[in-house]
C-alpha atoms as a PDB file:
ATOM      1  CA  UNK A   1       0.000   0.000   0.000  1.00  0.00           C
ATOM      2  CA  UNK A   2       1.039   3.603  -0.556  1.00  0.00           C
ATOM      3  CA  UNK A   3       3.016   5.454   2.147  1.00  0.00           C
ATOM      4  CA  UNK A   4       1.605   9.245   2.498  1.00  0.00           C
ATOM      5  CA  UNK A   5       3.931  11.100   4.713  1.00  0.00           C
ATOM      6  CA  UNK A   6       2.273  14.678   6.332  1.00  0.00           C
ATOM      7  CA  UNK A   7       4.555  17.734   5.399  1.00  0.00           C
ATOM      8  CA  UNK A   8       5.262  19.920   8.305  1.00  0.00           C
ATOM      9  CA  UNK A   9       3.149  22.797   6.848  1.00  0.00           C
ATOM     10  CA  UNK A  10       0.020  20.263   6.711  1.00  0.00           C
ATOM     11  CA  UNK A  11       0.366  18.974  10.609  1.00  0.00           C
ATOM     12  CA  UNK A  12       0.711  23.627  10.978  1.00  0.00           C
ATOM     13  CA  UNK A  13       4.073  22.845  13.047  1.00  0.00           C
ATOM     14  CA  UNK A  14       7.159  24.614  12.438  1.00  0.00           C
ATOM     15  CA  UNK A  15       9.745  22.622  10.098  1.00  0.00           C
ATOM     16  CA  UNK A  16      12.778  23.797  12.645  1.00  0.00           C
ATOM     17  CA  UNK A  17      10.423  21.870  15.688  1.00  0.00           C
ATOM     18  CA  UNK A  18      10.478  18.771  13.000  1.00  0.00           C
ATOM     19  CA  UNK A  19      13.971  18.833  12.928  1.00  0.00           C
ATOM     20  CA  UNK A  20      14.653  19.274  16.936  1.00  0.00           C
ATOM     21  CA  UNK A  21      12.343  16.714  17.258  1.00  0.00           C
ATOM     22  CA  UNK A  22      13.737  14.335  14.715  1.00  0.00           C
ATOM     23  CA  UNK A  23      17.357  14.994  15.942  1.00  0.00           C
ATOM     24  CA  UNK A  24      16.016  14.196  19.716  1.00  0.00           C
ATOM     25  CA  UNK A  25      15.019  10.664  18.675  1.00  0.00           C
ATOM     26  CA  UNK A  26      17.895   9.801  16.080  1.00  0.00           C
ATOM     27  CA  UNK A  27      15.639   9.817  12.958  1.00  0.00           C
ATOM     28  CA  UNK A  28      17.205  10.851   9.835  1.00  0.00           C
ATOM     29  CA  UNK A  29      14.842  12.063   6.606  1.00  0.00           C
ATOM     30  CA  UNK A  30      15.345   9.622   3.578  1.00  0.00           C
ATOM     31  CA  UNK A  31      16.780  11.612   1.342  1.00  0.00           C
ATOM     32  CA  UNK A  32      15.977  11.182  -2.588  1.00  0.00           C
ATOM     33  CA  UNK A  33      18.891  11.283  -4.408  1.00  0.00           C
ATOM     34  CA  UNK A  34      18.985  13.039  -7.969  1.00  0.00           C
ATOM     35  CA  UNK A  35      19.658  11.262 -11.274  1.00  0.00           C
ATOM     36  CA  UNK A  36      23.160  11.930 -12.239  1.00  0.00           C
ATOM     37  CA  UNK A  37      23.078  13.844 -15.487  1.00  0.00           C
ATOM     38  CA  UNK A  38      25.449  11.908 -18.041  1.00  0.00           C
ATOM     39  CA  UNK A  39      27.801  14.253 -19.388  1.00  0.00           C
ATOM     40  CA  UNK A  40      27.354  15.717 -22.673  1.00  0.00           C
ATOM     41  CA  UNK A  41      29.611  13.667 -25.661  1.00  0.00           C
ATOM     42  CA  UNK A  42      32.869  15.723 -25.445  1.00  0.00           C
ATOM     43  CA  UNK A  43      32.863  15.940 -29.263  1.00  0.00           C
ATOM     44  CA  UNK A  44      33.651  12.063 -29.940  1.00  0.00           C
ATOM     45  CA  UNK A  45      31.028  10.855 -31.853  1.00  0.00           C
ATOM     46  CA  UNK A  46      30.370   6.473 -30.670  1.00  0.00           C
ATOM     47  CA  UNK A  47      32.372   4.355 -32.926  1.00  0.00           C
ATOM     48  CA  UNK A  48      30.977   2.192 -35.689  1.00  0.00           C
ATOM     49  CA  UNK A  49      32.650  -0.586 -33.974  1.00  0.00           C
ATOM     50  CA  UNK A  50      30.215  -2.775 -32.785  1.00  0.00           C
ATOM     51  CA  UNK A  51      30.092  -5.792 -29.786  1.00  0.00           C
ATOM     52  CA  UNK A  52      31.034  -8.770 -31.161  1.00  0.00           C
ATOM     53  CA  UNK A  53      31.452 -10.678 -27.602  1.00  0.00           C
ATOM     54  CA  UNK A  54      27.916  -9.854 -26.564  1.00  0.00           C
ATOM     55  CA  UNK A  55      26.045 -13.327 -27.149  1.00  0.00           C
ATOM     56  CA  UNK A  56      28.367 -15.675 -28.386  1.00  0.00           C
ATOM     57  CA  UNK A  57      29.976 -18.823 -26.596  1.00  0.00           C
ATOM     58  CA  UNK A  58      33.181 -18.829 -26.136  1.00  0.00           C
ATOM     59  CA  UNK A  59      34.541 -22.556 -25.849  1.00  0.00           C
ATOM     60  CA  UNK A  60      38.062 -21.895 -26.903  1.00  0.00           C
ATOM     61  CA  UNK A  61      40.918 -20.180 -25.289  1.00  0.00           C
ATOM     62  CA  UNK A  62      42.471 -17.310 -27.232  1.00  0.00           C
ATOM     63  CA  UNK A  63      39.162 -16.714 -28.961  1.00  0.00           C
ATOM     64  CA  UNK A  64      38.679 -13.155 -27.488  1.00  0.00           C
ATOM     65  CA  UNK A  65      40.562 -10.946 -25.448  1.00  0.00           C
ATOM     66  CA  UNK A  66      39.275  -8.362 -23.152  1.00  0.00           C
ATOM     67  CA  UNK A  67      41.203  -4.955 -22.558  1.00  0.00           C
ATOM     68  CA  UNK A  68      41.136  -2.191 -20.273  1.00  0.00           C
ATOM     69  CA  UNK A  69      44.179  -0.302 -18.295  1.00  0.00           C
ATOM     70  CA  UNK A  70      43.799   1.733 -15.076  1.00  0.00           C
ATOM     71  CA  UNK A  71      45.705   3.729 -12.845  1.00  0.00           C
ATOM     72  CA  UNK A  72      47.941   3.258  -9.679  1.00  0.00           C
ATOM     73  CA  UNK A  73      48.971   6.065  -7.392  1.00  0.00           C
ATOM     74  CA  UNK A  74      52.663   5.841  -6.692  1.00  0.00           C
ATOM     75  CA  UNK A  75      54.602   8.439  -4.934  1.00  0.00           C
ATOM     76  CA  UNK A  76      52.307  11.397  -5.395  1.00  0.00           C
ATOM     77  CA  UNK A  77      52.069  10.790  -9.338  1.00  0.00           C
ATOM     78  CA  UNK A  78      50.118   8.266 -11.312  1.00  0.00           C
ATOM     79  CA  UNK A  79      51.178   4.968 -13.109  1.00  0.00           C
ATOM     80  CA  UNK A  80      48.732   3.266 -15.717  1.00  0.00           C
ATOM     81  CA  UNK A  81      48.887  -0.285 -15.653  1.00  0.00           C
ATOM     82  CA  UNK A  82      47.310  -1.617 -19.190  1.00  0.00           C
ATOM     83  CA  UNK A  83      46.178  -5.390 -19.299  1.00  0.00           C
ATOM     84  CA  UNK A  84      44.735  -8.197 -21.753  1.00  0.00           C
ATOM     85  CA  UNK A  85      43.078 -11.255 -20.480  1.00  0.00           C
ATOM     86  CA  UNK A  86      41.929 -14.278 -22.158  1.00  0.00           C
ATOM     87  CA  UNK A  87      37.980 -14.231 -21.525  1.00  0.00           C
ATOM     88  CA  UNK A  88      38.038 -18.189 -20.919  1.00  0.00           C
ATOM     89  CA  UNK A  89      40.565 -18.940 -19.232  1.00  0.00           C
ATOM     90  CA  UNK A  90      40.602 -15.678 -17.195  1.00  0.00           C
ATOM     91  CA  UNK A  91      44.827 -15.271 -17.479  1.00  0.00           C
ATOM     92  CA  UNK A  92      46.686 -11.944 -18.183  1.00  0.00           C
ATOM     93  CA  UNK A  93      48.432 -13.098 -21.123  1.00  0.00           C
ATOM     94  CA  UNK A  94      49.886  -9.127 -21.751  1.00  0.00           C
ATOM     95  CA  UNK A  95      50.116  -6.524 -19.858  1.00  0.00           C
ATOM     96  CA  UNK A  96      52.137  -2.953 -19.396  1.00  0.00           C
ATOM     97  CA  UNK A  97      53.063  -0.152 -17.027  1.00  0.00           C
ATOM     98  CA  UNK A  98      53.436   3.248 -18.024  1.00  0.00           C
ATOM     99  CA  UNK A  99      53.931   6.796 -16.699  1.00  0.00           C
ATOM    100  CA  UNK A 100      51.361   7.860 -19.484  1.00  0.00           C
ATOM    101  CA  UNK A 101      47.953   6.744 -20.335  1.00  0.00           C
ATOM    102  CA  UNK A 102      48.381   6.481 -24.458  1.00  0.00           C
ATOM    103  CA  UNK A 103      47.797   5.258 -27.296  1.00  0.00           C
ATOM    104  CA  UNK A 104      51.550   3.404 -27.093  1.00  0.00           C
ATOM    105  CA  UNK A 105      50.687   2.244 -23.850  1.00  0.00           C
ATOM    106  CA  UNK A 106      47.705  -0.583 -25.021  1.00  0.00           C
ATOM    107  CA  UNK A 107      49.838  -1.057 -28.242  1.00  0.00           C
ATOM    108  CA  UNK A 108      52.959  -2.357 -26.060  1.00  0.00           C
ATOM    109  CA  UNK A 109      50.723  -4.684 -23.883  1.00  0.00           C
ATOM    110  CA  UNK A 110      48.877  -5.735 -27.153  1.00  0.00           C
ATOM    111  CA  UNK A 111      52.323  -6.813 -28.305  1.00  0.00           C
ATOM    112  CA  UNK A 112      53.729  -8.229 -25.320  1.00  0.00           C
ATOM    113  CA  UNK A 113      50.565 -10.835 -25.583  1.00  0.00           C
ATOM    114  CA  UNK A 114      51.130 -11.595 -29.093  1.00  0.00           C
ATOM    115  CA  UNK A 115      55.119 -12.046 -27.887  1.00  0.00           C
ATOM    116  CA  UNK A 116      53.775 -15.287 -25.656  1.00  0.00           C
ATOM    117  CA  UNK A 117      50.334 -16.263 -27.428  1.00  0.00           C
ATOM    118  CA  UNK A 118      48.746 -16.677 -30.957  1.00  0.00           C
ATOM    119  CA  UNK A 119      46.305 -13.758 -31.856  1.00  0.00           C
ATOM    120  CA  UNK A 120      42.808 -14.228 -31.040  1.00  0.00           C
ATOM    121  CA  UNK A 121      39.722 -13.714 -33.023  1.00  0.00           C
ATOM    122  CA  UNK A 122      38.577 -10.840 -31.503  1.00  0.00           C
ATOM    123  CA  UNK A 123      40.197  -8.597 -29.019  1.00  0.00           C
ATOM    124  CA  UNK A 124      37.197  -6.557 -26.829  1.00  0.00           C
ATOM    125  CA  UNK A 125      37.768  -2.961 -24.822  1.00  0.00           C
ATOM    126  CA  UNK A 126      35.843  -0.285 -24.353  1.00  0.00           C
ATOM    127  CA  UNK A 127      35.374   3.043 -26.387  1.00  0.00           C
ATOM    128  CA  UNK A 128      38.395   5.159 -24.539  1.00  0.00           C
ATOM    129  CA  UNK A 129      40.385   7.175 -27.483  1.00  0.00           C
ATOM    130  CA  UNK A 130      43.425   4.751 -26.730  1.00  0.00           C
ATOM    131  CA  UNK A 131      41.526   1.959 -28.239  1.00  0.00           C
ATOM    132  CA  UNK A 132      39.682   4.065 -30.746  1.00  0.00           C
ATOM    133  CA  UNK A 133      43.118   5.556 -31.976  1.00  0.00           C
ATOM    134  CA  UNK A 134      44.116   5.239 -35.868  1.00  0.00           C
ATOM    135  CA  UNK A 135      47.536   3.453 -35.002  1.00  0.00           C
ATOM    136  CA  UNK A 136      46.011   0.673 -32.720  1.00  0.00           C
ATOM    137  CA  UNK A 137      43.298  -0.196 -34.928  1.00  0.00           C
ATOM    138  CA  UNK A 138      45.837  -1.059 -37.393  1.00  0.00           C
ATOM    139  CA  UNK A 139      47.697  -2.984 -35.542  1.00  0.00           C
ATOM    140  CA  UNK A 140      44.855  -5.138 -34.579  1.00  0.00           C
ATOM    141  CA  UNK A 141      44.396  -5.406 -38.408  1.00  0.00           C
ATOM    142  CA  UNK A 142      47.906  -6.170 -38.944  1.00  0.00           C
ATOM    143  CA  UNK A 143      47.446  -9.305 -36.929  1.00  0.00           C
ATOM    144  CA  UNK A 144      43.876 -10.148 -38.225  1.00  0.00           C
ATOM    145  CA  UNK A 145      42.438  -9.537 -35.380  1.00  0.00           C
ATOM    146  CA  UNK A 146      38.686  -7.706 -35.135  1.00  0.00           C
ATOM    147  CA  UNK A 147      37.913  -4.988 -33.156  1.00  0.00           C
ATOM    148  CA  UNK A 148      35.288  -4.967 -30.618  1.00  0.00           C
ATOM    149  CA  UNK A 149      33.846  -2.394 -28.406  1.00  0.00           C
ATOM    150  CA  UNK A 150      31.215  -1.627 -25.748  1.00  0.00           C
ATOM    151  CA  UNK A 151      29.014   0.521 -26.433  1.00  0.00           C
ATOM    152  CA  UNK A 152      29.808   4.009 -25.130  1.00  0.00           C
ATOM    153  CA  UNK A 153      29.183   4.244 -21.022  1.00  0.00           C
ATOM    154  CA  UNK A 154      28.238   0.462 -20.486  1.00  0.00           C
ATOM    155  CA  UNK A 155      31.502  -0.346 -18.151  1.00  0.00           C
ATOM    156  CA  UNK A 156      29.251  -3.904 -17.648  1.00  0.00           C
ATOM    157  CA  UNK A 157      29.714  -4.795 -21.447  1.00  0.00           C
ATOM    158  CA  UNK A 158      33.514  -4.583 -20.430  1.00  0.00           C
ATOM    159  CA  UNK A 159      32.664  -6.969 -16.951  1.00  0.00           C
ATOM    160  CA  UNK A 160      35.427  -9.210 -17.453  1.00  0.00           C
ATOM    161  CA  UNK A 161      37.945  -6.878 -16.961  1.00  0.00           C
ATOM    162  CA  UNK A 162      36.187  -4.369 -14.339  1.00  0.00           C
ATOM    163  CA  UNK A 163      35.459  -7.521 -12.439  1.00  0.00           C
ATOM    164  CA  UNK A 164      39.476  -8.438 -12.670  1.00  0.00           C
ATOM    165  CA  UNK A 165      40.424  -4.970 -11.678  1.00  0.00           C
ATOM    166  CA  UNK A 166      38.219  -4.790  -8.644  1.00  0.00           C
ATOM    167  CA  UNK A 167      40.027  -7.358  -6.909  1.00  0.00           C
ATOM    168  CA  UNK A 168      43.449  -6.864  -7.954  1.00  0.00           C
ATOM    169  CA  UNK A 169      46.142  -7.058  -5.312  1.00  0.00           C
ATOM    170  CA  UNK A 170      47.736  -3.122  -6.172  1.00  0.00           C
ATOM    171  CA  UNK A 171      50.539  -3.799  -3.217  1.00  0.00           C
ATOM    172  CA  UNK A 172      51.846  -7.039  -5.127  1.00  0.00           C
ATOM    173  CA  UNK A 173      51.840  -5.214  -8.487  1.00  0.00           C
ATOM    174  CA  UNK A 174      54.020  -2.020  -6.554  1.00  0.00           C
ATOM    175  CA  UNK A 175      56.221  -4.552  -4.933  1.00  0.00           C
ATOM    176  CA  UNK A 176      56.754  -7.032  -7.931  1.00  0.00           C
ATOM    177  CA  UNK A 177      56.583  -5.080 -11.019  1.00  0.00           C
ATOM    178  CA  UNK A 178      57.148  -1.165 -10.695  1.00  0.00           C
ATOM    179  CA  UNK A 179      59.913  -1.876  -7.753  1.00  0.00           C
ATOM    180  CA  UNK A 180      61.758  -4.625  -9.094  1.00  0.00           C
END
């Protein structure tokens, strides 16, 4: 059944009394939260690249990749830590660390996984400008492998690798890779 709560003007008592009185017996008002606004499209227009893991069964390791990078703080300053991981079997098979997020930065991990494994099929990431970027495209291309993207703020199209960056250990990656 509906809930109708009285308003402080309809029970004729003064709002500040409401609040001394609320305060006295440790009730808090549930607050309704706005609706973010999603920020306006900084120019970018969504890429024609569409999601080619969404729906399809992956039996088969190095069938698709999944890539994202993030950032660690270290020493006042950032370091960006890119990654790819095998959507089956769930193991980095390239990664790189950086003191800039770019372009070069997904390209080198890219390459350090094709160093170690055959190319996949399909390599998945989301829409950030390092993935959408002229030069890695290409080189995706260059190894016959298809691009695939999220569509443009759907983080949960990318799960596989938000999932794997929640609960990454950030002390063992300082201790082991950035301080050798």
């Amino acid at each position: 059944m509906f809930k109708r709560y009285l308003l402080p003007q309809e029970l004729r008592i003064n709002k500040k009394r409401v609040l001394r009185v609320m305060k006295l017996f440790g009730l808090k008002p549930k607050r309704r939260r706005k609706k973010p606004d999603k920020p306006e499209d900084l120019g970018q227009a969504p890429m024609a690249i569409p999601n080619l893991v969404q729906g399809i069964i992956i039996d088969a390791p190095n069938q698709v990749w999944v890539s994202d990078f993030t950032y660690l703080p270290y020493y006042g300053r950032f370091v960006y830590l890119a990654t790819l991981e095998d959507i089956l079997t769930r193991q980095v098979v390239g990664w790189e660390v950086s003191v800039r997020h770019n372009t070069d930065l997904v390209a080198q991990a890219l390459l350090n996984a094709l160093k170690h494994y055959p190319a996949p099929g399909i390599s998945h990431s989301d829409q950030g400008s390092e993935y959408r970027s002229q030069i890695y495209l290409n080189l995706l291309k260059s190894f016959n492998v298809q691009p695939s993207m999220s569509e443009k703020a759907s983080p949960w199209q990318n799960g596989h690798k938000e999932s794997f960056y929640s609960g990454f250990n950030w002390s063992w990656v300082i201790q082991n890779v950035i301080r050798p």
